[in-house]
Protein backbone atom coordinates (compact mmCIF):
# COMPACT_ATOMS: atom_id res chain seq x y z
CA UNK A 1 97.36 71.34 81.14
CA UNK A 2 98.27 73.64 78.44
CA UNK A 3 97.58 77.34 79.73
CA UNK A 4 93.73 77.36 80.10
CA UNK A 5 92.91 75.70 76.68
CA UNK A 6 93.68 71.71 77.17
CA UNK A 7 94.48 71.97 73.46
CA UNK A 8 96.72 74.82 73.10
CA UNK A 9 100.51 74.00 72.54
CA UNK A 10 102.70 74.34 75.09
CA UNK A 11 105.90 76.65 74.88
CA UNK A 12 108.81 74.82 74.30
CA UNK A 13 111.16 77.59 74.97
CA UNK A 14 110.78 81.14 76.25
CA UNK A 15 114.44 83.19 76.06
CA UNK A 16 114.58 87.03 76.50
CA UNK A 17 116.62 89.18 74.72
CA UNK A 18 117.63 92.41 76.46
CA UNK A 19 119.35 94.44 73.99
CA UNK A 20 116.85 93.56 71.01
CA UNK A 21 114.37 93.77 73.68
CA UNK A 22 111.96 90.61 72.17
CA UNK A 23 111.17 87.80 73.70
CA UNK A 24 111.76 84.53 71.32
CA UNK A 25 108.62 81.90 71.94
CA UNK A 26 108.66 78.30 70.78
CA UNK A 27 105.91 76.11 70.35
CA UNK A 28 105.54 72.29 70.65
CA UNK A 29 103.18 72.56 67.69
CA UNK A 30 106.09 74.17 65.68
CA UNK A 31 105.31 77.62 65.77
CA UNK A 32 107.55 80.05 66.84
CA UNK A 33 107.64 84.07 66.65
CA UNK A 34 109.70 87.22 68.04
CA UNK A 35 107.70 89.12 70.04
CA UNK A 36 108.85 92.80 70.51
CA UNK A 37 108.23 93.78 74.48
CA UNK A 38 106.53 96.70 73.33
CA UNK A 39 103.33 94.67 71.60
CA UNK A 40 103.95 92.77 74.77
CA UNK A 41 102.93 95.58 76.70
CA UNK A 42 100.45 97.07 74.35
CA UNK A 43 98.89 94.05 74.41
CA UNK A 44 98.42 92.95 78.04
CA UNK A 45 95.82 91.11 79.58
CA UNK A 46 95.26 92.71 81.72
CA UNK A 47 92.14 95.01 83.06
CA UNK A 48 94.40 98.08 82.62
CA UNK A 49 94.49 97.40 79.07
CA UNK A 50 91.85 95.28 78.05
CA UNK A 51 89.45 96.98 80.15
CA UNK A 52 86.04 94.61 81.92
CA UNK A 53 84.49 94.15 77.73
CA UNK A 54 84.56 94.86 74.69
CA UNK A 55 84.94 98.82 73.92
CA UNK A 56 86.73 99.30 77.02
CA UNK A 57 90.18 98.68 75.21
CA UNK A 58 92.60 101.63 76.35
CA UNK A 59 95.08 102.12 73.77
CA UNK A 60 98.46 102.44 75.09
CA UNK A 61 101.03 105.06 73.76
CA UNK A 62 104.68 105.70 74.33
CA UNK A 63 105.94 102.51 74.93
CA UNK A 64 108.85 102.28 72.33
CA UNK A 65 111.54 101.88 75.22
CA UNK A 66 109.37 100.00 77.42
CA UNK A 67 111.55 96.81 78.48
CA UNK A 68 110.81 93.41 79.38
CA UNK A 69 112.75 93.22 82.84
CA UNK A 70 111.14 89.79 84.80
CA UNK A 71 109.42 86.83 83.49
CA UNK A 72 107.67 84.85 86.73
CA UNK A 73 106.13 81.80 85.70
CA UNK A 74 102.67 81.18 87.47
CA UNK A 75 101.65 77.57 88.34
CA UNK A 76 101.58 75.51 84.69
CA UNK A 77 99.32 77.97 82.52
CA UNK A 78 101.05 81.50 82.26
CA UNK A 79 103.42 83.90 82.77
CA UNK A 80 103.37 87.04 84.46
CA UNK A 81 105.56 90.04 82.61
CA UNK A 82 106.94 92.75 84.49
CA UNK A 83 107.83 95.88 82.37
CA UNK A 84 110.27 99.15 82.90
CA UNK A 85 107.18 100.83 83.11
CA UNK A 86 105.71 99.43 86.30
CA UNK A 87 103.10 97.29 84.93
CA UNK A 88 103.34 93.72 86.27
CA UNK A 89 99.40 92.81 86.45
CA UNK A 90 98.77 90.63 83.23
CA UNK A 91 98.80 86.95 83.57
CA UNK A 92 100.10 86.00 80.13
CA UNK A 93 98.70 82.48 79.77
CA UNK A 94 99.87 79.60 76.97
CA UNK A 95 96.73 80.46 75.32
CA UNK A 96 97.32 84.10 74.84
CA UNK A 97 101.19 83.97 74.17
CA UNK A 98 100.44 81.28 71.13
CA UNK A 99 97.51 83.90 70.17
CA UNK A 100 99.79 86.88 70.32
CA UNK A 101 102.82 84.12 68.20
CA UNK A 102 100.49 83.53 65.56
CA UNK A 103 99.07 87.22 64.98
CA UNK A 104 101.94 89.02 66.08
CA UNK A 105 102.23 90.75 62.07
CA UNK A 106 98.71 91.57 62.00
CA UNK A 107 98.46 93.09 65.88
CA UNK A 108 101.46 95.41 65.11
CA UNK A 109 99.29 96.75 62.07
CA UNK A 110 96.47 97.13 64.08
CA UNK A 111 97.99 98.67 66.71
CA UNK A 112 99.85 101.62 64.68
CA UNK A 113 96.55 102.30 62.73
CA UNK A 114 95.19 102.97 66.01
CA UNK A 115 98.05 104.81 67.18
CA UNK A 116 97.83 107.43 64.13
CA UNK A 117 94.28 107.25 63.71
CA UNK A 118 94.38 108.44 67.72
CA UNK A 119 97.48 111.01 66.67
CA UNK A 120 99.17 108.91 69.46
CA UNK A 121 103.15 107.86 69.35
CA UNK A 122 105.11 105.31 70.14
CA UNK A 123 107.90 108.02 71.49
CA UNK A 124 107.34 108.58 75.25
CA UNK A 125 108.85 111.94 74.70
CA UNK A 126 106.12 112.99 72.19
CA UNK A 127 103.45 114.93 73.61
CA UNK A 128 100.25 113.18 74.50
CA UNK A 129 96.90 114.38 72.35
CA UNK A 130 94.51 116.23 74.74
CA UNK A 131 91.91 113.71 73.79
CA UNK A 132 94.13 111.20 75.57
CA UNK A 133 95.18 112.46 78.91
CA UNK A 134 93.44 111.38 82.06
CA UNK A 135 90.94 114.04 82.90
CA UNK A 136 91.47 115.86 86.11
CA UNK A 137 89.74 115.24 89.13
CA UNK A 138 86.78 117.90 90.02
CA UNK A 139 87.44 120.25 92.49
CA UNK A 140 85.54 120.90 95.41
CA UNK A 141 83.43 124.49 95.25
CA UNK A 142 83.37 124.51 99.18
CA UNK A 143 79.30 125.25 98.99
CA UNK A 144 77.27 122.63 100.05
């Protein structure tokens, strides 16, 4: 089985590299890419990220430093990532990796046009645009 597509390639190699903090992905069907951990993580699978359909997308900001710290493999279809940041709860299947491989360039672009067109950062340290932070939970008026 190759991740959840019977046609997609399988990885031939998967090696992590901490201090350039990429992950280097090979491809039985030849292709191979460098994927920076930070389009990793901006690009999750997951329902944090991807949200339950289309226009639910949530775009993530300040992850320049995030790291790539554990890679678990899960059964003979995916991985699962764990970041610096705490997120662990995409399942990155063959599928998807090969998908992110092949697009990597044009995801990047994407990603920094929404970024700017947001007035989002990559920096962690830069402040976060009102229109982005969580909104706070309603207080109770104590009237009934």
């Amino acid at each position: 089985m190759a991740g959840l597509n019977p046609d997609t390639p399988l990885p031939t190699a998967l090696t992590l590299h901490q201090r350039a903090r990429t992950l280097e992905i090979s491809f039985e069907d030849g292709l191979s890419a460098t994927l920076s951990h930070e389009l990793l993580r901006v690009y999750s699978p997951s329902a944090e990220v991807r949200g339950h359909g289309a226009g639910q997308e949530v775009l993530q900001f300040g992850k320049q430093d995030v790291e790539l710290i554990d890679i678990q493999q899960i059964g003979n279809y995916a991985v699962k990532l764990v970041f610096s940041d705490g997120h662990d709860s995409g399942l990155y299947s063959w599928d998807y990796l090969h998908e992110l491989a092949s697009q990597h360039e044009s995801l990047w672009a994407d990603y920094l046009a929404r970024l700017a067109a947001a007035g989002a950062s990559r920096d962690p340290a830069a402040p976060v645009p009102d229109h982005l932070r969580p909104a706070a939970p309603a207080k109770a008026c104590g009237k009934h």
